[in-house]
Protein backbone atom coordinates (compact mmCIF):
# COMPACT_ATOMS: atom_id res chain seq x y z
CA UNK A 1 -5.44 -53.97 202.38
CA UNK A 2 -1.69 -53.70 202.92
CA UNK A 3 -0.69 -50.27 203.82
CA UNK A 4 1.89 -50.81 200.55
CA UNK A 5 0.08 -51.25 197.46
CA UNK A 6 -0.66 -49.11 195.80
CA UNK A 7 -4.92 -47.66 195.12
CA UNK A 8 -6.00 -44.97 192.98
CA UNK A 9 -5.31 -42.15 195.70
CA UNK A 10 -2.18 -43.36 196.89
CA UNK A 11 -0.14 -39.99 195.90
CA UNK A 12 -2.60 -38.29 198.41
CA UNK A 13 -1.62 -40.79 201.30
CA UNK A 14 1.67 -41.40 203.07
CA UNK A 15 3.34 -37.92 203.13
CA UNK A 16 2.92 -35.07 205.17
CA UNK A 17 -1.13 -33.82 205.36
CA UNK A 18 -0.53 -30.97 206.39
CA UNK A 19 1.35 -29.82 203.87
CA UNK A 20 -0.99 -30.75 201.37
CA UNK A 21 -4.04 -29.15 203.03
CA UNK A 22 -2.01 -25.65 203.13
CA UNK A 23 -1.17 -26.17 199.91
CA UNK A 24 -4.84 -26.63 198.64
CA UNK A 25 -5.92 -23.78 201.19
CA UNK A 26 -3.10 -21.25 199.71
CA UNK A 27 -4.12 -22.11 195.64
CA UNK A 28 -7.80 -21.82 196.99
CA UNK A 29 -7.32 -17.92 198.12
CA UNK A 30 -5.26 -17.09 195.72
CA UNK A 31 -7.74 -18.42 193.08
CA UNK A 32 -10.49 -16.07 195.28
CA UNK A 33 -7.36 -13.07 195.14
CA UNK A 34 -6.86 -12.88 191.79
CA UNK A 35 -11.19 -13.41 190.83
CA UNK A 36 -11.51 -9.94 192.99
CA UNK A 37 -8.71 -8.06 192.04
CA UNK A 38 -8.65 -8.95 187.90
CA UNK A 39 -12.23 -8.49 187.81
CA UNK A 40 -12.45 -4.44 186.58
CA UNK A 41 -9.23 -5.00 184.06
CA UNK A 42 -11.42 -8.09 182.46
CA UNK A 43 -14.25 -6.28 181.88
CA UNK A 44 -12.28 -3.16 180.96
CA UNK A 45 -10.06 -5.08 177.91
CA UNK A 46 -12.44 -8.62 177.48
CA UNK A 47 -15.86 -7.37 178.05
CA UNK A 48 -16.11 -10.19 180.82
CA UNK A 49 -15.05 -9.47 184.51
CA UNK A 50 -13.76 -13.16 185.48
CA UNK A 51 -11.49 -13.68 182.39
CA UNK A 52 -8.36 -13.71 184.62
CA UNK A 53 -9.60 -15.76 186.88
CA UNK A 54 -11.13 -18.62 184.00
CA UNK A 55 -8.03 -17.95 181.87
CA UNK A 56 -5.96 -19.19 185.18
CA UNK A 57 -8.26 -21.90 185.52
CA UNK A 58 -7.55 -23.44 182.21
CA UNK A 59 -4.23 -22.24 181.29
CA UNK A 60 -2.67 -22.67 185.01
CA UNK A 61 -4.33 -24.41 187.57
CA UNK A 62 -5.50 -27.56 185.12
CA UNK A 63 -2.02 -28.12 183.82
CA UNK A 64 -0.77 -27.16 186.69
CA UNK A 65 -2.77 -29.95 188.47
CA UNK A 66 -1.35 -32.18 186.01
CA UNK A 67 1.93 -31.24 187.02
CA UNK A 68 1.54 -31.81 190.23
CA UNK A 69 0.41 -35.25 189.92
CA UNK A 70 3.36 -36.64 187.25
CA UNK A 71 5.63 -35.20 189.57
CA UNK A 72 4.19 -37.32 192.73
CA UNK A 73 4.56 -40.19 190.76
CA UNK A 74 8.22 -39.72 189.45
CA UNK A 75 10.75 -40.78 191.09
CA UNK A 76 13.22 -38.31 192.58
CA UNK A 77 16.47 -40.03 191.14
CA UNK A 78 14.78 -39.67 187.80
CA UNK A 79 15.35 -36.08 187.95
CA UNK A 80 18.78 -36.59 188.92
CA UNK A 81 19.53 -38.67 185.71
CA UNK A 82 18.04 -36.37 182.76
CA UNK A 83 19.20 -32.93 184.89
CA UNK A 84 22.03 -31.90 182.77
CA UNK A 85 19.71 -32.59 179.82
CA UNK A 86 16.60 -30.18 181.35
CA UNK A 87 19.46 -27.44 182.24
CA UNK A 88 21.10 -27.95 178.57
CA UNK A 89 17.41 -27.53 176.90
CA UNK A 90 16.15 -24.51 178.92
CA UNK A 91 19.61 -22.57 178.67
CA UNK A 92 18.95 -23.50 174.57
CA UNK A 93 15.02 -21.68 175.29
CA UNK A 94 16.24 -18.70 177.22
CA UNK A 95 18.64 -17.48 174.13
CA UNK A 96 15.64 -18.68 171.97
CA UNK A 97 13.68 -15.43 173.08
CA UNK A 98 16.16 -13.42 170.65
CA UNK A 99 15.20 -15.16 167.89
CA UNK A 100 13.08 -12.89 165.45
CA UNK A 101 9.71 -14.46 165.32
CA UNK A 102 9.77 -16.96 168.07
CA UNK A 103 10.60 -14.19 171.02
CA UNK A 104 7.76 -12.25 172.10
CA UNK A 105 7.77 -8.62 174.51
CA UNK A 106 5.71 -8.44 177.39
CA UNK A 107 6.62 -4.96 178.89
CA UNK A 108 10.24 -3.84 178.72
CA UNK A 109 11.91 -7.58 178.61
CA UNK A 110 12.28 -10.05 176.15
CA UNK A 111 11.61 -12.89 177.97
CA UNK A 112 8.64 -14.77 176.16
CA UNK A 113 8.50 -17.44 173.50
CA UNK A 114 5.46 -17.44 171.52
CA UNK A 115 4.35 -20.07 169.03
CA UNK A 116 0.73 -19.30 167.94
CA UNK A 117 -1.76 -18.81 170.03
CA UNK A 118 0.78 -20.77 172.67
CA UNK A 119 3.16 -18.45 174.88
CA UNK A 120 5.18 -19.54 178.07
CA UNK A 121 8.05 -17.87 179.90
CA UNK A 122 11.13 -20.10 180.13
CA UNK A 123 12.79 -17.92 182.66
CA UNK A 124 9.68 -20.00 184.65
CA UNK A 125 11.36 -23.12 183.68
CA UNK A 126 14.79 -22.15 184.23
CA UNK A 127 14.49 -21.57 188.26
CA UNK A 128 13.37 -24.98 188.87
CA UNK A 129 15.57 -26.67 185.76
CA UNK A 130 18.75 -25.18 187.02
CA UNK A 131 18.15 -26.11 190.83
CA UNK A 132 17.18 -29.49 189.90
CA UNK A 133 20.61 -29.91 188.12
CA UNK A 134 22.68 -28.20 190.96
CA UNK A 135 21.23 -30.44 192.97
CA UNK A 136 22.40 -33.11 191.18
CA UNK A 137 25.74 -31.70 190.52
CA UNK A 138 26.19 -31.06 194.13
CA UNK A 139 25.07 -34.44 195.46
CA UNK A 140 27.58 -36.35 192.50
CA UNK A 141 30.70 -34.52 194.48
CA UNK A 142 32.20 -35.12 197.95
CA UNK A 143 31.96 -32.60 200.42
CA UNK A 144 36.19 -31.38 199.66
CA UNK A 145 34.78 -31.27 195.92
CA UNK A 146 32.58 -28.87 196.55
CA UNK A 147 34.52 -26.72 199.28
CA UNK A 148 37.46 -26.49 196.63
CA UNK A 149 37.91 -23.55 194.41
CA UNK A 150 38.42 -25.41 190.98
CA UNK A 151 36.49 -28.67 191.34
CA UNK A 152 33.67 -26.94 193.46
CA UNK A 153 33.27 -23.06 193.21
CA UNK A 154 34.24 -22.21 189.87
CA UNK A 155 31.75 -25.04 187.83
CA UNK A 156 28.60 -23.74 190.67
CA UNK A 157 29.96 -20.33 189.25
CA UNK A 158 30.13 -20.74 185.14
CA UNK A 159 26.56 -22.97 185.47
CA UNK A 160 24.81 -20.31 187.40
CA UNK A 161 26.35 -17.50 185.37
CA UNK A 162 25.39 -19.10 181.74
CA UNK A 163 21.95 -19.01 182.99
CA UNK A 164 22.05 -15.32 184.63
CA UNK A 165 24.00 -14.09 181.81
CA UNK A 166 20.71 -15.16 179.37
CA UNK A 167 18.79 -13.42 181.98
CA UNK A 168 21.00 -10.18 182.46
CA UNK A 169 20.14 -9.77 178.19
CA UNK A 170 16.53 -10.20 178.57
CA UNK A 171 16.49 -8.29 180.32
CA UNK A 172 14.43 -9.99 183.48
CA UNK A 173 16.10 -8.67 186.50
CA UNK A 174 13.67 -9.94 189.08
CA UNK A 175 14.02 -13.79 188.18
CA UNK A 176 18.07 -13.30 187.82
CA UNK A 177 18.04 -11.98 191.19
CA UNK A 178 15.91 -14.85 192.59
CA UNK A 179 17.71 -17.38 190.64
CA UNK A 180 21.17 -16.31 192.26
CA UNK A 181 20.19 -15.99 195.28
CA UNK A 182 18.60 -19.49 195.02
CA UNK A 183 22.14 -21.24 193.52
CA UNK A 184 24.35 -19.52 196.59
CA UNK A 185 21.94 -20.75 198.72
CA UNK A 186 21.46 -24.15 198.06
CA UNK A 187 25.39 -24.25 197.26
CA UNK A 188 26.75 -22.88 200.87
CA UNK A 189 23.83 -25.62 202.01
CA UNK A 190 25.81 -27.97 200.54
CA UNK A 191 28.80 -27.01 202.21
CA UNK A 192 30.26 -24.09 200.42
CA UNK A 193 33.51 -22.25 202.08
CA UNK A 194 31.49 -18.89 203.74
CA UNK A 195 34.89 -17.00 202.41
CA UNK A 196 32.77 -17.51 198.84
CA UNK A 197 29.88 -16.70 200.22
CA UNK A 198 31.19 -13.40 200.99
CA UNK A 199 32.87 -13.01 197.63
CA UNK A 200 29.68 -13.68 195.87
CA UNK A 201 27.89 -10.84 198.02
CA UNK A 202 30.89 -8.69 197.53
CA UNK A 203 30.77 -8.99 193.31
CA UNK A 204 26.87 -8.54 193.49
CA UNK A 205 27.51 -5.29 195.30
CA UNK A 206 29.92 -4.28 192.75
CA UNK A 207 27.42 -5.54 190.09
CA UNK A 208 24.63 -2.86 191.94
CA UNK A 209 27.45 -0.33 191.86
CA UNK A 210 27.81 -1.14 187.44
CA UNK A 211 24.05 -0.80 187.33
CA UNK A 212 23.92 2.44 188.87
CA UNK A 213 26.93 4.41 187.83
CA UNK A 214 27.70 3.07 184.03
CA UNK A 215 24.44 2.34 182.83
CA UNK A 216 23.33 5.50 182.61
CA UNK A 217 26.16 7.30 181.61
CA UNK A 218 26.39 4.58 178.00
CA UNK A 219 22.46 3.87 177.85
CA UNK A 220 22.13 6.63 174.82
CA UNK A 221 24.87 4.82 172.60
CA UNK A 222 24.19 1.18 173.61
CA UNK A 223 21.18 -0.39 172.97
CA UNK A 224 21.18 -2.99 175.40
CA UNK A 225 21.75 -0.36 178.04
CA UNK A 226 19.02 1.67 176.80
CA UNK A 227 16.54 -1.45 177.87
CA UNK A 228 19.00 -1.58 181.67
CA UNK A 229 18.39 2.09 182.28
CA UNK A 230 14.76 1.37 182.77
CA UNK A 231 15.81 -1.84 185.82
CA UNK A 232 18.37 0.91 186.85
CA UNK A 233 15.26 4.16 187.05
CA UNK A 234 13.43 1.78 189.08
CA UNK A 235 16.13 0.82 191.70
CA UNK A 236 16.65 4.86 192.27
CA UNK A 237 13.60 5.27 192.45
CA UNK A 238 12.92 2.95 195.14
CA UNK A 239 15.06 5.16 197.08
CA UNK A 240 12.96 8.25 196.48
CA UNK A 241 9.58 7.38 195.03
CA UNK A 242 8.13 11.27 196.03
CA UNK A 243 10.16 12.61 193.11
CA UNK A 244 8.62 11.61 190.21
CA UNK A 245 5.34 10.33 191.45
CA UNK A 246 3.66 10.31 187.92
CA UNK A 247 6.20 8.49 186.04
CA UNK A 248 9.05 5.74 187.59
CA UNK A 249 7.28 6.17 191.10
CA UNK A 250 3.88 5.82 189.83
CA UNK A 251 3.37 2.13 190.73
CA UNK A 252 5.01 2.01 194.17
CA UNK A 253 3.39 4.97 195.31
CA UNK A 254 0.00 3.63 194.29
CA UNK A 255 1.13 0.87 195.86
CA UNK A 256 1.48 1.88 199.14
CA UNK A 257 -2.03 3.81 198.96
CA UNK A 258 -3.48 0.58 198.46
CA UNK A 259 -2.25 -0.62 201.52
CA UNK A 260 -2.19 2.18 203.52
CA UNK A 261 -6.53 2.73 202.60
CA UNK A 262 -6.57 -1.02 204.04
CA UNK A 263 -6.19 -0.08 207.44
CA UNK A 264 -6.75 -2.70 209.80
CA UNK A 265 -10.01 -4.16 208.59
CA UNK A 266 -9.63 -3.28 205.02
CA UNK A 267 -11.99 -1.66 202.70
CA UNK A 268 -13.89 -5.13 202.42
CA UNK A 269 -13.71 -8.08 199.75
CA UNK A 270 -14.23 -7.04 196.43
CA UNK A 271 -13.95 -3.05 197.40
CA UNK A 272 -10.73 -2.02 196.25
CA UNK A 273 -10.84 1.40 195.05
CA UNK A 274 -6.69 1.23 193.78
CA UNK A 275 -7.38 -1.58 191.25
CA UNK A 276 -9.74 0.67 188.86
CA UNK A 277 -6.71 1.62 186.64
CA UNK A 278 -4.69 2.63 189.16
CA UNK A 279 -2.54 0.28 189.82
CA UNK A 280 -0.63 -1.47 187.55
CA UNK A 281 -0.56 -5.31 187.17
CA UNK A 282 -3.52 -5.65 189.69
CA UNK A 283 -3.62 -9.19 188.80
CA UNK A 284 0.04 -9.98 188.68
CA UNK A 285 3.20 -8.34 190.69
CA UNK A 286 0.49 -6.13 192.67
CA UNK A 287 -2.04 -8.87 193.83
CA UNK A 288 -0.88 -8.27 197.25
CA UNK A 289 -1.81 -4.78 197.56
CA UNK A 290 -5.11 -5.23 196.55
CA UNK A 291 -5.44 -7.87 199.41
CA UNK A 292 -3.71 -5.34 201.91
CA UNK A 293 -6.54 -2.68 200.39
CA UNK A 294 -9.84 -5.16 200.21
CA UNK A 295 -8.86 -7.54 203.72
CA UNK A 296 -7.07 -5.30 205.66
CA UNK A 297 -4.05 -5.55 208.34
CA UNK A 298 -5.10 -7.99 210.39
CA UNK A 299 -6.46 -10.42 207.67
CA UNK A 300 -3.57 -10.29 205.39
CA UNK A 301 -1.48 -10.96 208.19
CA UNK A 302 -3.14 -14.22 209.20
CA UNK A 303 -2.68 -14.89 205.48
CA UNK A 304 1.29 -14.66 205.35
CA UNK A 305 1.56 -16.41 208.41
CA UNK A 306 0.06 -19.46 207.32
CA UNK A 307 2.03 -19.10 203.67
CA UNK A 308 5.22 -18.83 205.79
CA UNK A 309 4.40 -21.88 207.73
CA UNK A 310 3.57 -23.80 204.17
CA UNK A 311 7.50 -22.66 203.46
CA UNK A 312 8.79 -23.73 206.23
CA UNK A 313 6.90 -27.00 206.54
CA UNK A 314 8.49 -27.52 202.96
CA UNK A 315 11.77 -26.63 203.90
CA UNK A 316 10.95 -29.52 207.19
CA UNK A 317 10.22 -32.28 204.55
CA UNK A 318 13.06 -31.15 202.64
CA UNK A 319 15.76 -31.28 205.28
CA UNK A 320 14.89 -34.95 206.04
CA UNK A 321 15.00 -36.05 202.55
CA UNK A 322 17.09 -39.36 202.42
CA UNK A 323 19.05 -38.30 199.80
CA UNK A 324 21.64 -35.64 199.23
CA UNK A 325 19.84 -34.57 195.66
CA UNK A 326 16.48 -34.50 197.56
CA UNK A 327 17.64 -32.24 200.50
CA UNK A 328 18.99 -30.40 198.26
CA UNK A 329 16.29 -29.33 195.69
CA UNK A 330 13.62 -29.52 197.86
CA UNK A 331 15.27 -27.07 200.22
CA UNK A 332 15.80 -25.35 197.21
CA UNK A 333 12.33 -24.86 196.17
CA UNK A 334 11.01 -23.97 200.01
CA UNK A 335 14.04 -21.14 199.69
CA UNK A 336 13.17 -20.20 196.75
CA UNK A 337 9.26 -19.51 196.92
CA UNK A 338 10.42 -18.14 200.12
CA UNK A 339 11.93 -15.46 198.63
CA UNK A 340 10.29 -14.94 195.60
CA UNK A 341 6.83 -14.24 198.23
CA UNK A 342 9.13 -11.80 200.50
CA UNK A 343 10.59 -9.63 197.02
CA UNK A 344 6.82 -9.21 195.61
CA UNK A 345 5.72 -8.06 199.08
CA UNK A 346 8.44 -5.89 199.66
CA UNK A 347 8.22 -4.45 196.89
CA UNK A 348 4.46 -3.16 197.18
CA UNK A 349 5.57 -2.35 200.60
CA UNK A 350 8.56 0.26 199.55
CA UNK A 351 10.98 -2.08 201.15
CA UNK A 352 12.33 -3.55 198.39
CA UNK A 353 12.46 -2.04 194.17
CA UNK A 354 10.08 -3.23 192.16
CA UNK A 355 11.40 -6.10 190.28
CA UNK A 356 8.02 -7.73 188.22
CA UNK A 357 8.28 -10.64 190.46
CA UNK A 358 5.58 -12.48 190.82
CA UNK A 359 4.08 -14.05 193.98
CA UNK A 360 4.04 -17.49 193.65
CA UNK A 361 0.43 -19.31 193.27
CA UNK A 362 -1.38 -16.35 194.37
CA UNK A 363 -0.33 -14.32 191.02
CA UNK A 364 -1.98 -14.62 187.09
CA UNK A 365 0.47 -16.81 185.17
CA UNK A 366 -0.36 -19.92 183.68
CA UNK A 367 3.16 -20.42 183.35
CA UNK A 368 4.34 -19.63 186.59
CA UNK A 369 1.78 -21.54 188.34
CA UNK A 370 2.39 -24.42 186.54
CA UNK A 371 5.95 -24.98 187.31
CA UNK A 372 5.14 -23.73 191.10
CA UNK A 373 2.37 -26.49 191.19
CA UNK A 374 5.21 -29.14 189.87
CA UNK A 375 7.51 -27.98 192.51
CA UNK A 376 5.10 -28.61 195.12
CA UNK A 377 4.47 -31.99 193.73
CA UNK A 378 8.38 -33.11 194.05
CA UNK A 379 8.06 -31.77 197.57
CA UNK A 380 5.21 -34.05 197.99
CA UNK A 381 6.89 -37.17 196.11
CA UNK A 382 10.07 -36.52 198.41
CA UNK A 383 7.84 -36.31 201.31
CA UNK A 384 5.88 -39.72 200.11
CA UNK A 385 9.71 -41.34 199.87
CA UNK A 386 10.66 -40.24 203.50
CA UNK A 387 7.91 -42.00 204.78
CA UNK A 388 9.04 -45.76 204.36
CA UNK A 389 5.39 -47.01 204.71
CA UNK A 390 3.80 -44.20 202.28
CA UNK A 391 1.58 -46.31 198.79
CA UNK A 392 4.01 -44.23 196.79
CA UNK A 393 3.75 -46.38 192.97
């Protein structure tokens, strides 16, 4: 049978195995995470124990599966075509949140759209929309294009800033943060001047400085401040969690209990004393210091290390992608999971605010696993396409 035609497990074949494996073994413990530490907030609000953990089953990891197969069989200049069209539509859903009726609140941002029983998060959608049209933005320009200030800085900086903007009003401070971070990375990639690389830092510092100096001084008269105070309380807090330990520092300082009780063996699977109603969003933005708590130091450890070599092997296929809009995005993605893992961990490590981030396919979210699962399918398909003797259909 010729190593070319396609068979019914051909998007399985061809690209890089290893990948794949850690990819399986990483959804396979997080799966086993989030059973342990959801468990006593099932039973507490469902009367059932493993309602997180089914609820992920159907509502994430199936469609999420899905996902990950129609993106292995797409091909990656498809994307490239209908990009402006995906930005265009989720820009269109992130402004929809404000519309009475259709937005929903989930905590203390605005960042849901609800239509029944059916409620996703398009500030999900927007991190991998948005790269996928810088990407093809950035590979449609020559490399004095994109170095220039009019034809190359100032359209990365009005697209990223529509969609950070929509963000800022939410407001959902932890995906604006990964999303910029994400754009100026993939954009100085591309070969972006480093004198706007400092600017950018520069204006986010003076952003930080905004946050924490006018917020709180308008926050009683303007509304939309009122809902930034909170994003600004938890920012000063981060710098001194010890001074109001029941209130803003509640959930870090739990937190680091967690962790700290883990020691180096931990207190054993399925033993965490921190997720009885201690900690908040056990199965969500805290997952990982229940892990810390139940597997210990040494465990968790092992743990990261082989998520951080599933990054970088991404970021591998990624930089030998054989186009421009393929290096691009799929660096993209491997940066940007990257990053999103080391803010959630951080933060339940007092190293970084807490920001609601979650970490990505170990986490509850159907929506957020998902798109994750669809992003590791286009890092799949682009590693099927470098391969020039990969079944891909």
């Amino acid at each position: 049978m010729s190593l070319l035609r396609p068979t019914r497990w051909a998007i399985f074949s061809g690209g890089d195995t290893n990948y794949l494996i850690l990819t399986a073994l990483i959804l396979f413990c997080g799966l086993f995470f989030l059973g342990s530490a959801a468990w006593p907030l099932g039973y507490d609000r469902f009367g059932n124990g493993y309602y997180f953990l089914i609820h992920q089953l159907i509502f994430g990891l199936l469609p999420g599966v899905m996902a990950f197969i129609t993106a292995t069989q797409i091909p990656t200049g498809f994307y490239s075509r209908w990009a402006g069209l995906a930005y265009l539509i989720t820009i269109a859903l992130l402004f929809a949140v404000f519309i009475p009726g259709l937005g929903a609140d989930f905590g203390s941002s605005k960042s849901w759209i609800s239509l029944g029983s059916l409620s996703f998060q398009p500030s999900e959608l927007v991190k991998l929309t948005f790269l996928i049209y810088l990407g093809a933005w950035l590979s449609s320009r020559t490399l004095n294009e994109r170095a220039s200030w009019r034809f190359g800085f100032w359209p990365f900086a009005i697209a990223i800033g529509t969609v950070m903007l929509a963000l800022f009003l939410q407001p959902d401070t932890g995906t604006m943060v990964i999303l910029g971070l994400i754009g100026i990375t993939v954009y100085f990639l591309a070969g972006g001047p480093i004198k706007y690389f400092f600017m950018t830092i520069l204006l986010g510092i003076f952003a930080i400085w905004i946050l924490l100096t006018v917020v709180p001084k308008y926050s009683d008269s303007i509304p939309l401040l009122t809902k930034l105070e909170y994003r600004t309380e938890r920012f000063t807090t981060f710098l001194h969690p010890e001074l109001d330990p029941l209130g803003q520092g509640y959930h870090i300082n739990q937190a680091l209990l967690a962790v700290g009780t883990g020691g180096w063996f931990g207190r054993g699977f399925g033993h965490s004393l921190q997720k009885f109603s201690y900690l908040p969003e056990v199965a969500g933005d805290s997952i990982f210091a229940v892990i810390a708590e139940e597997l210990g130091f040494i465990i968790t450890s092992l743990f990261l290390i082989v998520y951080a070599f599933w990054v970088r092997r991404a970021f591998q296929i990624a930089s030998l992608a054989k186009t421009d809009f393929s290096r691009y995005v799929g660096c993209g993605i491997a940066v940007g999971i990257g990053l999103q893992s080391l803010i959630n961990i951080g933060a339940m490590l007092g190293l970084l605010p807490i920001t609601g981030v979650p970490w990505p396919l170990i986490s509850y979210g159907g929506t957020a696993l998902m798109v994750s699962l669809f992003s590791v399918g286009l890092i799949w398909r682009i590693s099927l396409e470098n391969n020039p003797r990969a079944p891909i259909l």
